[in-house]
PDB file of N, CA and C in Angstrom:
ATOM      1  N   UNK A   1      59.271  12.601  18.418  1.00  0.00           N
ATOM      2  CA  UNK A   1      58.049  12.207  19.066  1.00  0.00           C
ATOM      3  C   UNK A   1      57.487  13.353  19.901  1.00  0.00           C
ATOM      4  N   UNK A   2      58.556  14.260  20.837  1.00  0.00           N
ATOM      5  CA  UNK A   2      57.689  15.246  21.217  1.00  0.00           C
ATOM      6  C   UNK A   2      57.182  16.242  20.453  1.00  0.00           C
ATOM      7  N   UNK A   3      57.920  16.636  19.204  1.00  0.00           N
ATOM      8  CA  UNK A   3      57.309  17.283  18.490  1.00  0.00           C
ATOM      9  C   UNK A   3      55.823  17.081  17.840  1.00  0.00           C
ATOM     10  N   UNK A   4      55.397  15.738  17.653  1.00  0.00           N
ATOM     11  CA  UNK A   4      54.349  15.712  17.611  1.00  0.00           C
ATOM     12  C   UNK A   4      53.169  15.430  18.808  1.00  0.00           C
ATOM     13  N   UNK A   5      53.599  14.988  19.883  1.00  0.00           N
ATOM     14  CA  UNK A   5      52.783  15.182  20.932  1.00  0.00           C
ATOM     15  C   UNK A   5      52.286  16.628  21.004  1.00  0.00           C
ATOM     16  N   UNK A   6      53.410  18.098  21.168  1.00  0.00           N
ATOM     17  CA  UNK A   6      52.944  19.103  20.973  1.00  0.00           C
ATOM     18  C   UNK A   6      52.390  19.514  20.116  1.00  0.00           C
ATOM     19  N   UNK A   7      52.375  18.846  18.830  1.00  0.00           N
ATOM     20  CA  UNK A   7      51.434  19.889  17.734  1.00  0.00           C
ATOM     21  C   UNK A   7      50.224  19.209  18.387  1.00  0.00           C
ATOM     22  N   UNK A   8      50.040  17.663  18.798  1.00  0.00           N
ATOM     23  CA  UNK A   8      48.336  16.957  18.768  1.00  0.00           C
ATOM     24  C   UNK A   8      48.127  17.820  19.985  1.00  0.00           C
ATOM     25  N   UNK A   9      48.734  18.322  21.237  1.00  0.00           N
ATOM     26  CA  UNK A   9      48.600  19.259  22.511  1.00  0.00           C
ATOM     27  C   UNK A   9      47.904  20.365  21.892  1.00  0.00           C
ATOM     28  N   UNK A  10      48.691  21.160  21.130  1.00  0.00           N
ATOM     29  CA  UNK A  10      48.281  22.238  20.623  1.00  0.00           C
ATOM     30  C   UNK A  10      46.508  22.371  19.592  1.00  0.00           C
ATOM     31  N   UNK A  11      46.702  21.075  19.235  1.00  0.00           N
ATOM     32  CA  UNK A  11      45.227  21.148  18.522  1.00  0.00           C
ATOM     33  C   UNK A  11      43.993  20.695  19.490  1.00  0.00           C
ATOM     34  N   UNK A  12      44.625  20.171  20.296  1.00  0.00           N
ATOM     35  CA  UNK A  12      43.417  20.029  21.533  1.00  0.00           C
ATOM     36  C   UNK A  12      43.365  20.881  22.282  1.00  0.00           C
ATOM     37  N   UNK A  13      44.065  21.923  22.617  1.00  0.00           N
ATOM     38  CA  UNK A  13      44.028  22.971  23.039  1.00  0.00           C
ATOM     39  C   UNK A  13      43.343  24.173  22.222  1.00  0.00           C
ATOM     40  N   UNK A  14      43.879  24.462  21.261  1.00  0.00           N
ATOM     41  CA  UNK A  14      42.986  25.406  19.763  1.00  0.00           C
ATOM     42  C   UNK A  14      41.410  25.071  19.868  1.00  0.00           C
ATOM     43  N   UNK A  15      41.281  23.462  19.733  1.00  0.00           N
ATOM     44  CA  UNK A  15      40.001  23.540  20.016  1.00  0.00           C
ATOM     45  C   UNK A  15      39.230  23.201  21.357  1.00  0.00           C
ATOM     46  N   UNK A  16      39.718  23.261  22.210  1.00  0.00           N
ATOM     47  CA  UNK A  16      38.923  23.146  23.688  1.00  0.00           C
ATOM     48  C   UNK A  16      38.610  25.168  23.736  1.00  0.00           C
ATOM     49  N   UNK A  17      39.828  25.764  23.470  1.00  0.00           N
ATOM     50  CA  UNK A  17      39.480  27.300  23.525  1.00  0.00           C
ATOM     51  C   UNK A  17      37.940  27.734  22.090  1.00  0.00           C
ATOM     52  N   UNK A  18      38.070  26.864  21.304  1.00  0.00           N
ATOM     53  CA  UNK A  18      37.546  27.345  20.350  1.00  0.00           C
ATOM     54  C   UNK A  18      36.118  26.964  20.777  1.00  0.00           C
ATOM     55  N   UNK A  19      35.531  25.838  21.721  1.00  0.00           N
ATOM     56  CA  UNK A  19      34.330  24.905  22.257  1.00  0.00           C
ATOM     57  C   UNK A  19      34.172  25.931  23.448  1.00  0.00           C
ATOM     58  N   UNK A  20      35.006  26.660  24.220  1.00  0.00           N
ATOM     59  CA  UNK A  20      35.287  27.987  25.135  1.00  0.00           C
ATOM     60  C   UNK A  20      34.478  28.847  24.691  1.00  0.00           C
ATOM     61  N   UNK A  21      34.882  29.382  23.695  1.00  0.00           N
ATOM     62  CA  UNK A  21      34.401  30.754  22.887  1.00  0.00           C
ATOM     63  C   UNK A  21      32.879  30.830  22.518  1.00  0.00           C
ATOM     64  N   UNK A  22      33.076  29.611  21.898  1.00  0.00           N
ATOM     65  CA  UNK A  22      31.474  28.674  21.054  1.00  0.00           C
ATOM     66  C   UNK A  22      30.964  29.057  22.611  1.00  0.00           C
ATOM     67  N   UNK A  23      30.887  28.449  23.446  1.00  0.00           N
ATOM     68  CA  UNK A  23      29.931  28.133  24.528  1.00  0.00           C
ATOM     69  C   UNK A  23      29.429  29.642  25.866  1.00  0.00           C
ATOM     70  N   UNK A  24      30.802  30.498  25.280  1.00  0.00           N
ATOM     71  CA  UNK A  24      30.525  31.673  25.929  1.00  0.00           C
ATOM     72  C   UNK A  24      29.507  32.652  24.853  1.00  0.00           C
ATOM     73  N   UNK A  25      29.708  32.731  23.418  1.00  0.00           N
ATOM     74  CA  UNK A  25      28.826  33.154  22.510  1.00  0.00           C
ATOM     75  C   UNK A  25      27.462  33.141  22.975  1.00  0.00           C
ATOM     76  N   UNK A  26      27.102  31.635  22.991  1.00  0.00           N
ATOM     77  CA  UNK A  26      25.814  31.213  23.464  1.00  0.00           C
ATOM     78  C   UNK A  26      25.332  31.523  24.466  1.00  0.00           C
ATOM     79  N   UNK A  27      25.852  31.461  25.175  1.00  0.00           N
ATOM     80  CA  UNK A  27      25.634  31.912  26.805  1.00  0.00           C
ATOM     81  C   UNK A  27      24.831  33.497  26.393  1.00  0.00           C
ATOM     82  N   UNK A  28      26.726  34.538  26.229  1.00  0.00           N
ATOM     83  CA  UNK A  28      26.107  36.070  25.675  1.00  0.00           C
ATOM     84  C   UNK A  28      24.520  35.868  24.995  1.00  0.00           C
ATOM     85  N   UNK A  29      24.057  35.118  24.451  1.00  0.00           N
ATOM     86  CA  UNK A  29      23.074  35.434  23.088  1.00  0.00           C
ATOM     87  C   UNK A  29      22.325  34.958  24.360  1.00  0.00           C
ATOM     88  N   UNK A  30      22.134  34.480  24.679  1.00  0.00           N
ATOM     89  CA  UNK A  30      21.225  33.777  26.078  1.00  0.00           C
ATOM     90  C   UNK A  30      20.940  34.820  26.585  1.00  0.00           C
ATOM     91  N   UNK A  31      21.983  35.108  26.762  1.00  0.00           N
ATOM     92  CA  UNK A  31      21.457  36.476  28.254  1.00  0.00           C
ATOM     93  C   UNK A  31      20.637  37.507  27.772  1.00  0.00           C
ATOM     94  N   UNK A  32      21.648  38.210  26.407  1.00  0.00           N
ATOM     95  CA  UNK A  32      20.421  39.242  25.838  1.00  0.00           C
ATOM     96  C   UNK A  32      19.423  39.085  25.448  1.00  0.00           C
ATOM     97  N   UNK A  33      18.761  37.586  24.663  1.00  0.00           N
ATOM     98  CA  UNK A  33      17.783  37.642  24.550  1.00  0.00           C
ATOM     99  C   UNK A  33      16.800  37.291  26.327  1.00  0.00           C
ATOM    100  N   UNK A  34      17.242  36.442  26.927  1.00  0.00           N
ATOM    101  CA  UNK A  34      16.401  37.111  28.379  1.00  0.00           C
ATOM    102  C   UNK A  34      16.345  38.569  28.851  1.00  0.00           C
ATOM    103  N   UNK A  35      17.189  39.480  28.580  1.00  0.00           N
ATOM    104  CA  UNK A  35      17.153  40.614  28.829  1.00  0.00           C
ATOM    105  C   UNK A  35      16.077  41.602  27.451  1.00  0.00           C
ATOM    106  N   UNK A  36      16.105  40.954  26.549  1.00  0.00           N
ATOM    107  CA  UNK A  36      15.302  41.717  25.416  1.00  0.00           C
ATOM    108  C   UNK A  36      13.867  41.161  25.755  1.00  0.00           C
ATOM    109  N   UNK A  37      13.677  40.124  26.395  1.00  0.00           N
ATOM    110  CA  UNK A  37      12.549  39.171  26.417  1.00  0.00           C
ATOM    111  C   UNK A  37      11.828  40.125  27.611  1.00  0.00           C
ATOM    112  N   UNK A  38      12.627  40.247  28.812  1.00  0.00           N
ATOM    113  CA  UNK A  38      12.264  41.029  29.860  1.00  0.00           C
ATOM    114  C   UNK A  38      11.642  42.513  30.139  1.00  0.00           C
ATOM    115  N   UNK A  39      12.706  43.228  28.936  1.00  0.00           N
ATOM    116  CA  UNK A  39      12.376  44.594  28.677  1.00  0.00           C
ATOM    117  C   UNK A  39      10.563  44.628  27.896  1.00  0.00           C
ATOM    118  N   UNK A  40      10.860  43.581  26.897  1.00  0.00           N
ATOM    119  CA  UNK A  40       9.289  43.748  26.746  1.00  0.00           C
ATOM    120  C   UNK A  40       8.233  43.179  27.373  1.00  0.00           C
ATOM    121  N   UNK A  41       8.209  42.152  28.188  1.00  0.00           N
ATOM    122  CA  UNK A  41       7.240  42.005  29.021  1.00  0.00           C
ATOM    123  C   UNK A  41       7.076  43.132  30.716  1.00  0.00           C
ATOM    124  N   UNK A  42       8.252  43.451  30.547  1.00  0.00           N
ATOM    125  CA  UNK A  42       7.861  44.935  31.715  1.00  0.00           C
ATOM    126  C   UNK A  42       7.293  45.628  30.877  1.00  0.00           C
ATOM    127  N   UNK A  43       6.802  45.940  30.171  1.00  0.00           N
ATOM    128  CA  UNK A  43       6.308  46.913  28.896  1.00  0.00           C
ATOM    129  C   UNK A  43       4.701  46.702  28.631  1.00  0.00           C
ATOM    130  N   UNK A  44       4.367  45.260  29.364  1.00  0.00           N
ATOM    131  CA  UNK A  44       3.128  44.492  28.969  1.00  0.00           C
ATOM    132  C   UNK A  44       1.990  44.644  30.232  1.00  0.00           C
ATOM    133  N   UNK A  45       0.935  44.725  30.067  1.00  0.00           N
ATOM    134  CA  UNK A  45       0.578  44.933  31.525  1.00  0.00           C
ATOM    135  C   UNK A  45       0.093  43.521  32.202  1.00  0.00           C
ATOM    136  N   UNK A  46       0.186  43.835  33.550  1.00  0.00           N
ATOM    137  CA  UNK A  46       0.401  41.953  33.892  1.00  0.00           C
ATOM    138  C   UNK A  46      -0.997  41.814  34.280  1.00  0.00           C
ATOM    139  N   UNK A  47      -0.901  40.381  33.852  1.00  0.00           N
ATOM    140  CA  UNK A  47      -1.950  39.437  33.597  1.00  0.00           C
ATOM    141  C   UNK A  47      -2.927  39.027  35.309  1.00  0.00           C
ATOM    142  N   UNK A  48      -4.174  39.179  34.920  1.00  0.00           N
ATOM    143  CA  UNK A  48      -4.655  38.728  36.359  1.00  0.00           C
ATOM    144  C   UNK A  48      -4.121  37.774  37.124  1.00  0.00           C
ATOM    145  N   UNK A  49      -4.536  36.807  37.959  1.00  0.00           N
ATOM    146  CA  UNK A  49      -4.005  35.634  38.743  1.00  0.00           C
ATOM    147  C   UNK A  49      -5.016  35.254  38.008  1.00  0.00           C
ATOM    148  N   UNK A  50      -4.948  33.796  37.942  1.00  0.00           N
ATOM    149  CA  UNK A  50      -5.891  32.890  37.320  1.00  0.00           C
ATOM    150  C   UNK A  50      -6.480  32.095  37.780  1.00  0.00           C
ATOM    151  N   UNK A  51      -7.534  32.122  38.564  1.00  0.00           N
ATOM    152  CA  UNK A  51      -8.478  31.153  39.754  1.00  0.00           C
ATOM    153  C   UNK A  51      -8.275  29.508  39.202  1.00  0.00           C
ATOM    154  N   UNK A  52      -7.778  28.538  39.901  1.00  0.00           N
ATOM    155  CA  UNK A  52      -7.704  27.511  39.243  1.00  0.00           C
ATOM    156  C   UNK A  52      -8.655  26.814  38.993  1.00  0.00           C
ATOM    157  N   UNK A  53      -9.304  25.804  38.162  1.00  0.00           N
ATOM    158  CA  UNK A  53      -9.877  25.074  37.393  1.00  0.00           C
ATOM    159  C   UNK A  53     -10.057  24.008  38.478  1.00  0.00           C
ATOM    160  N   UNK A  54     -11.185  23.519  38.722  1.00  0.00           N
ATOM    161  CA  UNK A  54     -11.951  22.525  39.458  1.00  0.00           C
ATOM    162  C   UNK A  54     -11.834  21.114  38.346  1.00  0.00           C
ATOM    163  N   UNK A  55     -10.820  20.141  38.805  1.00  0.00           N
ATOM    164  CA  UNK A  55     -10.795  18.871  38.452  1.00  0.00           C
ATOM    165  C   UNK A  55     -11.444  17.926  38.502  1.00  0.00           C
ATOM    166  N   UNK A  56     -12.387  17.763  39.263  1.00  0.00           N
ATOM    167  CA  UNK A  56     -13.193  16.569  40.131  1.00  0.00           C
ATOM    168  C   UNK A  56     -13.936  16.340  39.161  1.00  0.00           C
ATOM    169  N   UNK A  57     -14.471  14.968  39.257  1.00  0.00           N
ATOM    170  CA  UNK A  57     -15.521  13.963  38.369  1.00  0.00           C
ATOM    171  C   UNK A  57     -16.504  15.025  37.947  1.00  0.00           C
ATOM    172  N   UNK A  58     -17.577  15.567  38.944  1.00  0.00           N
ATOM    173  CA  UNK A  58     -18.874  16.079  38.803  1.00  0.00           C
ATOM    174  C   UNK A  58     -17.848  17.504  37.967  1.00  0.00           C
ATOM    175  N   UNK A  59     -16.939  18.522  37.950  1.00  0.00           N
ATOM    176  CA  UNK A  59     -16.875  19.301  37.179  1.00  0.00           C
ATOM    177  C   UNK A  59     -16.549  18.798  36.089  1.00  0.00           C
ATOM    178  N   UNK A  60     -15.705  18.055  35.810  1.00  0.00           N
ATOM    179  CA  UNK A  60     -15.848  17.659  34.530  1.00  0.00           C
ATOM    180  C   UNK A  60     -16.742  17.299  33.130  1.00  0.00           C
ATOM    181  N   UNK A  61     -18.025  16.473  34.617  1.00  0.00           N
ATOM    182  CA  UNK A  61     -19.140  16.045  33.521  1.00  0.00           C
ATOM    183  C   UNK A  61     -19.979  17.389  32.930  1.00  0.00           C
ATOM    184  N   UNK A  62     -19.982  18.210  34.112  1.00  0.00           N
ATOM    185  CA  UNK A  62     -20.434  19.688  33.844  1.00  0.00           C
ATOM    186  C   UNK A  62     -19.911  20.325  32.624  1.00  0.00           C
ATOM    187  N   UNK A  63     -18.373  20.399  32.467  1.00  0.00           N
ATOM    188  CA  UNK A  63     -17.767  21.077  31.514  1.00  0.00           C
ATOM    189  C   UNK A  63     -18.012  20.268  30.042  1.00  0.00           C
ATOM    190  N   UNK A  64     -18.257  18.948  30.106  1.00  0.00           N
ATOM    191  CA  UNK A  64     -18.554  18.203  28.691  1.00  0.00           C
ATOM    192  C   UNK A  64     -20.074  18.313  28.327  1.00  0.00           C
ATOM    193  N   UNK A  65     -20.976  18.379  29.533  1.00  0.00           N
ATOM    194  CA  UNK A  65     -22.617  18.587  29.327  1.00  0.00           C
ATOM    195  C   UNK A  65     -22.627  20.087  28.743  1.00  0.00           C
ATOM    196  N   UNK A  66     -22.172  21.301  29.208  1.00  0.00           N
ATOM    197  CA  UNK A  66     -22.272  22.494  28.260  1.00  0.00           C
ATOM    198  C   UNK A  66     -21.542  22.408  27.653  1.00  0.00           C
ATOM    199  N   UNK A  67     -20.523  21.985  27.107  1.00  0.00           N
ATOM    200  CA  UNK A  67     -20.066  21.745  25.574  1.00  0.00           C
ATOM    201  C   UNK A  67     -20.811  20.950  24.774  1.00  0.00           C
ATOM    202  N   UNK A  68     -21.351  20.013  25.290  1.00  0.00           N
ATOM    203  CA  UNK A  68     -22.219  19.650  24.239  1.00  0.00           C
ATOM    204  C   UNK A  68     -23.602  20.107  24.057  1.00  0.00           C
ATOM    205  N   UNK A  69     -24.116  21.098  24.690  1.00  0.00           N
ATOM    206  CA  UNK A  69     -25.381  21.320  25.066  1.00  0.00           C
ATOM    207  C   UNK A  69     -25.250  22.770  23.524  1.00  0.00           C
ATOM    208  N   UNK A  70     -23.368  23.508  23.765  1.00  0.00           N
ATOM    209  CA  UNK A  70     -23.133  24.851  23.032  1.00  0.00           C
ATOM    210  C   UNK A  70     -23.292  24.149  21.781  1.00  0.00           C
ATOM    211  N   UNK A  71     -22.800  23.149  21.432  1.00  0.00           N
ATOM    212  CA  UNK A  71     -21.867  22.412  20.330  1.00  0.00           C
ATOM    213  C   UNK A  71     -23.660  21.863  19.270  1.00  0.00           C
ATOM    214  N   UNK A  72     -24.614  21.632  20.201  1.00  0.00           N
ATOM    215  CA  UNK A  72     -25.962  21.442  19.352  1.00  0.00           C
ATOM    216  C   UNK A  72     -26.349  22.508  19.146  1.00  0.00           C
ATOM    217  N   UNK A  73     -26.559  23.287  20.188  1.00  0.00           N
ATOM    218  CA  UNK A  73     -27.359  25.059  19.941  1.00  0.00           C
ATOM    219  C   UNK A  73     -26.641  25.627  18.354  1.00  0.00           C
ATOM    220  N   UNK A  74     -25.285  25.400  18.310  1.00  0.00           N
ATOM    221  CA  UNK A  74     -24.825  25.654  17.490  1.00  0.00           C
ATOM    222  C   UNK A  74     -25.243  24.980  15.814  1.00  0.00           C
ATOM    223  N   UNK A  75     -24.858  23.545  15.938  1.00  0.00           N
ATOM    224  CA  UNK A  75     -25.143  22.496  14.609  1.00  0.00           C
ATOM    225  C   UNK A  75     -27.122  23.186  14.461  1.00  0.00           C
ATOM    226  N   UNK A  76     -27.650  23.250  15.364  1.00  0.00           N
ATOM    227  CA  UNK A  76     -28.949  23.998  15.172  1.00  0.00           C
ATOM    228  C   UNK A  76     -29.192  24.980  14.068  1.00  0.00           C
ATOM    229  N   UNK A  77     -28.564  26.063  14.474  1.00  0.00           N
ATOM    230  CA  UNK A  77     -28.382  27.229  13.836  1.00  0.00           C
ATOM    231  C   UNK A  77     -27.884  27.122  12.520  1.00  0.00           C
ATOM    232  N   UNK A  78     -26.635  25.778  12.375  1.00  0.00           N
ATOM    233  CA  UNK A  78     -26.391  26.490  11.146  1.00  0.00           C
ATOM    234  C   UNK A  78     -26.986  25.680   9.972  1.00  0.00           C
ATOM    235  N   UNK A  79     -27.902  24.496  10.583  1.00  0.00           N
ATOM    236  CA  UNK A  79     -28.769  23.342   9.768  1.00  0.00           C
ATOM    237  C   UNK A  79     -29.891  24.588   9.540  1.00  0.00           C
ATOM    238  N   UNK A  80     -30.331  25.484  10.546  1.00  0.00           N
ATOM    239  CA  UNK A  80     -31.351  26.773   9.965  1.00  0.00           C
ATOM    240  C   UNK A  80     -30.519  27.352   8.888  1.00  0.00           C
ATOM    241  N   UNK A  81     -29.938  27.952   9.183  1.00  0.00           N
ATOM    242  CA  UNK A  81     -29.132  28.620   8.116  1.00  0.00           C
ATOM    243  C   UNK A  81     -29.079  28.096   6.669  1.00  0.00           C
ATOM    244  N   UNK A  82     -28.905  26.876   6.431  1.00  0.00           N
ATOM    245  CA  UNK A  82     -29.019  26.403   5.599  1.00  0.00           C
ATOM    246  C   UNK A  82     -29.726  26.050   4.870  1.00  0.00           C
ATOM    247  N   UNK A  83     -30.717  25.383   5.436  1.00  0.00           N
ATOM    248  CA  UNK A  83     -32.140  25.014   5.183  1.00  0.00           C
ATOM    249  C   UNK A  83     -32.553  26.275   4.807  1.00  0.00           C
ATOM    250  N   UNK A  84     -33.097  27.204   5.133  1.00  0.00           N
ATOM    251  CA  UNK A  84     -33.986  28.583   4.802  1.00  0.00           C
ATOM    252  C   UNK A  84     -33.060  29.362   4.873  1.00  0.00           C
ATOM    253  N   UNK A  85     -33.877  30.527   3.824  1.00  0.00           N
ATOM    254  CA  UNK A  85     -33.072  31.801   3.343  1.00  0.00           C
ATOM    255  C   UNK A  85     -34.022  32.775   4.050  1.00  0.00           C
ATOM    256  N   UNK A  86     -35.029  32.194   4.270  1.00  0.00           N
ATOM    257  CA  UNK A  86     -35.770  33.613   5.018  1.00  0.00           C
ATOM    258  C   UNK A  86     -35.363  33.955   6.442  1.00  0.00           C
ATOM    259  N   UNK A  87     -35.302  34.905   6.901  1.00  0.00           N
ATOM    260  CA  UNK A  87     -34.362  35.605   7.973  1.00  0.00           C
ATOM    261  C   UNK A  87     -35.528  35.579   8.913  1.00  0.00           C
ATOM    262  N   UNK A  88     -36.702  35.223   8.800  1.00  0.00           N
ATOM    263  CA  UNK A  88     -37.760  35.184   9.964  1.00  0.00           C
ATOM    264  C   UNK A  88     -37.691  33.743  10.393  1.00  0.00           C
ATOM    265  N   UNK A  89     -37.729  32.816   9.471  1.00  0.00           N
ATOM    266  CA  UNK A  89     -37.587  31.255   9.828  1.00  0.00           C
ATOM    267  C   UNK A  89     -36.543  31.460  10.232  1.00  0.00           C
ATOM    268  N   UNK A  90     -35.421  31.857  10.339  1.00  0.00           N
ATOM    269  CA  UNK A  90     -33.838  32.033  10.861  1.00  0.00           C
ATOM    270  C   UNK A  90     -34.095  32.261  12.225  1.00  0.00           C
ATOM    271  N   UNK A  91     -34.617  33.559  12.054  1.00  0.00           N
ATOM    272  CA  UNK A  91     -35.150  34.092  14.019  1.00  0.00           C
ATOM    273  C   UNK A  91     -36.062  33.530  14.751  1.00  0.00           C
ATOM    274  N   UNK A  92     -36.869  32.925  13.931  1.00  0.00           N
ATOM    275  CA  UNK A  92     -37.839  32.040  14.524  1.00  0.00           C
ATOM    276  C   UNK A  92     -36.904  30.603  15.328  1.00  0.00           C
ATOM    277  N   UNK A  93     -35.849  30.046  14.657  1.00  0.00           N
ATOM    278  CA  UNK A  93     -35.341  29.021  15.176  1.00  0.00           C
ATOM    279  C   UNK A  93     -34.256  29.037  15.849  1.00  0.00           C
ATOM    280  N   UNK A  94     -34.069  30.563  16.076  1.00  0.00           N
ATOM    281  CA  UNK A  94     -32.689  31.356  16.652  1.00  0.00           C
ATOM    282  C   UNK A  94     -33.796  31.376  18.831  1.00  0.00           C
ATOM    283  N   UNK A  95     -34.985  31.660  18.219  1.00  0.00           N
ATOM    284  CA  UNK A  95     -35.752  32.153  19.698  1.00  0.00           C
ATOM    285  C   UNK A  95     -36.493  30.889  20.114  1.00  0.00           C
ATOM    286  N   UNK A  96     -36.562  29.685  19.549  1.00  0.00           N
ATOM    287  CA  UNK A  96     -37.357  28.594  19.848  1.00  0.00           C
ATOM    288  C   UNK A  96     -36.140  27.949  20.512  1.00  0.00           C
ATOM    289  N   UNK A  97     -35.162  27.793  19.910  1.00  0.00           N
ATOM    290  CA  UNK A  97     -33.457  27.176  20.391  1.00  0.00           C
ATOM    291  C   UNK A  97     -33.477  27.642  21.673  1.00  0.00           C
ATOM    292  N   UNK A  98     -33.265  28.979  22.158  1.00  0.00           N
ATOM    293  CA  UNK A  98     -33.082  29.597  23.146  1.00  0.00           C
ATOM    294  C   UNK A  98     -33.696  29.472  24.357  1.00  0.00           C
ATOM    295  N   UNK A  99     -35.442  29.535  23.926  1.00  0.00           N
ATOM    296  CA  UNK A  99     -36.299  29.008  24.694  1.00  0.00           C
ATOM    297  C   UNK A  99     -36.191  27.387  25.172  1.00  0.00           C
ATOM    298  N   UNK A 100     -36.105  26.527  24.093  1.00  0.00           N
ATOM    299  CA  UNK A 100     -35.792  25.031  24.566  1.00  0.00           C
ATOM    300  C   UNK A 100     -34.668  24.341  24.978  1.00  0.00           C
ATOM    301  N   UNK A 101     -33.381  25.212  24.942  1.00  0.00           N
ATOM    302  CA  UNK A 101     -32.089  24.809  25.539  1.00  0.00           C
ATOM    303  C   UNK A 101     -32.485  24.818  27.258  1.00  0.00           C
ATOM    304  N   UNK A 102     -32.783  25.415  28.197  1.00  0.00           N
ATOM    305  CA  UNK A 102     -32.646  24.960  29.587  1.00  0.00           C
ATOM    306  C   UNK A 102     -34.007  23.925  29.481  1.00  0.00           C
ATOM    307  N   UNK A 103     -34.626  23.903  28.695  1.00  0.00           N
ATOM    308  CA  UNK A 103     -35.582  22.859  28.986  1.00  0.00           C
ATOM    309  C   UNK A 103     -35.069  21.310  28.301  1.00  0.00           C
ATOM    310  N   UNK A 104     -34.326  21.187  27.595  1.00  0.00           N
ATOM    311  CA  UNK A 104     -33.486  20.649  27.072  1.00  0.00           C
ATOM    312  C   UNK A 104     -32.340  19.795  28.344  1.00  0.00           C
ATOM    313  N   UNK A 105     -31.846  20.773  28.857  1.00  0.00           N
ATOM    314  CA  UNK A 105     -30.703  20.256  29.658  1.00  0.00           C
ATOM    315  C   UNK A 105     -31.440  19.761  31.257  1.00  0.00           C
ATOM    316  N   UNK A 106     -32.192  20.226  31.588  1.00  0.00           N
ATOM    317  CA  UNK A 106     -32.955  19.945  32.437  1.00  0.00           C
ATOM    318  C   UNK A 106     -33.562  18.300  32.479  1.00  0.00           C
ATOM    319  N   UNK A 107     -34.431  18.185  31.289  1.00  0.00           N
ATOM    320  CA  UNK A 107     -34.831  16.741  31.101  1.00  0.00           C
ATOM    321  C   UNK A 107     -33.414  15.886  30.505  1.00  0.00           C
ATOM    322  N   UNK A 108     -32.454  16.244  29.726  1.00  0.00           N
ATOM    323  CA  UNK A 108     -31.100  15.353  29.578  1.00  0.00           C
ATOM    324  C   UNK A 108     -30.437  15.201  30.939  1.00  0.00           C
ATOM    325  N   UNK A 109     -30.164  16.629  31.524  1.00  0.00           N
ATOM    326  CA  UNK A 109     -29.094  15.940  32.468  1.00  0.00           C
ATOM    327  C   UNK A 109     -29.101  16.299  33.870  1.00  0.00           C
ATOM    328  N   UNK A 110     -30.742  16.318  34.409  1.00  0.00           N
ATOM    329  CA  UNK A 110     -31.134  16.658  35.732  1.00  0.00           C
ATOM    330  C   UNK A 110     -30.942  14.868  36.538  1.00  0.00           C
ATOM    331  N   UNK A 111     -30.147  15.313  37.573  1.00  0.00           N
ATOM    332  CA  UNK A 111     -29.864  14.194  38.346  1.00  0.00           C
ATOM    333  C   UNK A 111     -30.490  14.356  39.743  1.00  0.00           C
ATOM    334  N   UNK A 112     -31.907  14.864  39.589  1.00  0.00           N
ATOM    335  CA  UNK A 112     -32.735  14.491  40.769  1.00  0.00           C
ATOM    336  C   UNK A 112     -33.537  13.367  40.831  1.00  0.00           C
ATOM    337  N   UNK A 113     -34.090  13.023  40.003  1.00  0.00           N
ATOM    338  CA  UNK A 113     -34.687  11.882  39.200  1.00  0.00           C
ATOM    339  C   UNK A 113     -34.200  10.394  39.833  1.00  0.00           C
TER     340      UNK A 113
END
């Protein structure tokens, strides 16, 4: 009977060292790649600070009113595009767009009114 207590000792031992080894491997590979990761971002030139982003109701509606204000200027252009091949009707509806976008956003989404 002790003979086999020591061999089942011995195999829980074989492998607790072997879950040892495994877990120090990983570790090693850990480290160098933070250390390979590091070497090249010292290498990188660092990034501005980044002014944070205004959350509040009224910026928000702001940030969805010129997205949608870009998002038509755009569907504009490329319904010209499509429609006509002549490159003057193109510029013609490239400089009328331009001209009627703040007049545009003004009567949509002026909240003096």
């Amino acid at each position: 009977m002790s003979k086999e207590r020591a061999r089942r000792r011995a195999e829980r031992e074989a492998e607790q060292e072997r879950l040892v080894a495994l877990r120090a491997e990983r570790e090693a590979r850990r480290v160098r790649r933070r250390e390979r990761i590091g070497r090249v971002t010292a290498l990188l030139p660092r990034r501005p600070v980044r002014i944070a982003v205004q959350g509040g109701i009224m910026a928000r509606r702001r940030r969805a009113q010129n997205g949608l204000v870009a998002v038509l200027f755009f569907v504009v252009q490329a319904i010209a595009w499509l429609l006509w091949s002549s490159w003057t009707a193109r510029f013609g509806v490239f400089v009328l767009s331009v001209l009627f976008v703040p007049l545009f956003v003004t009567l949509v989404f002026d909240r003096r009114s």
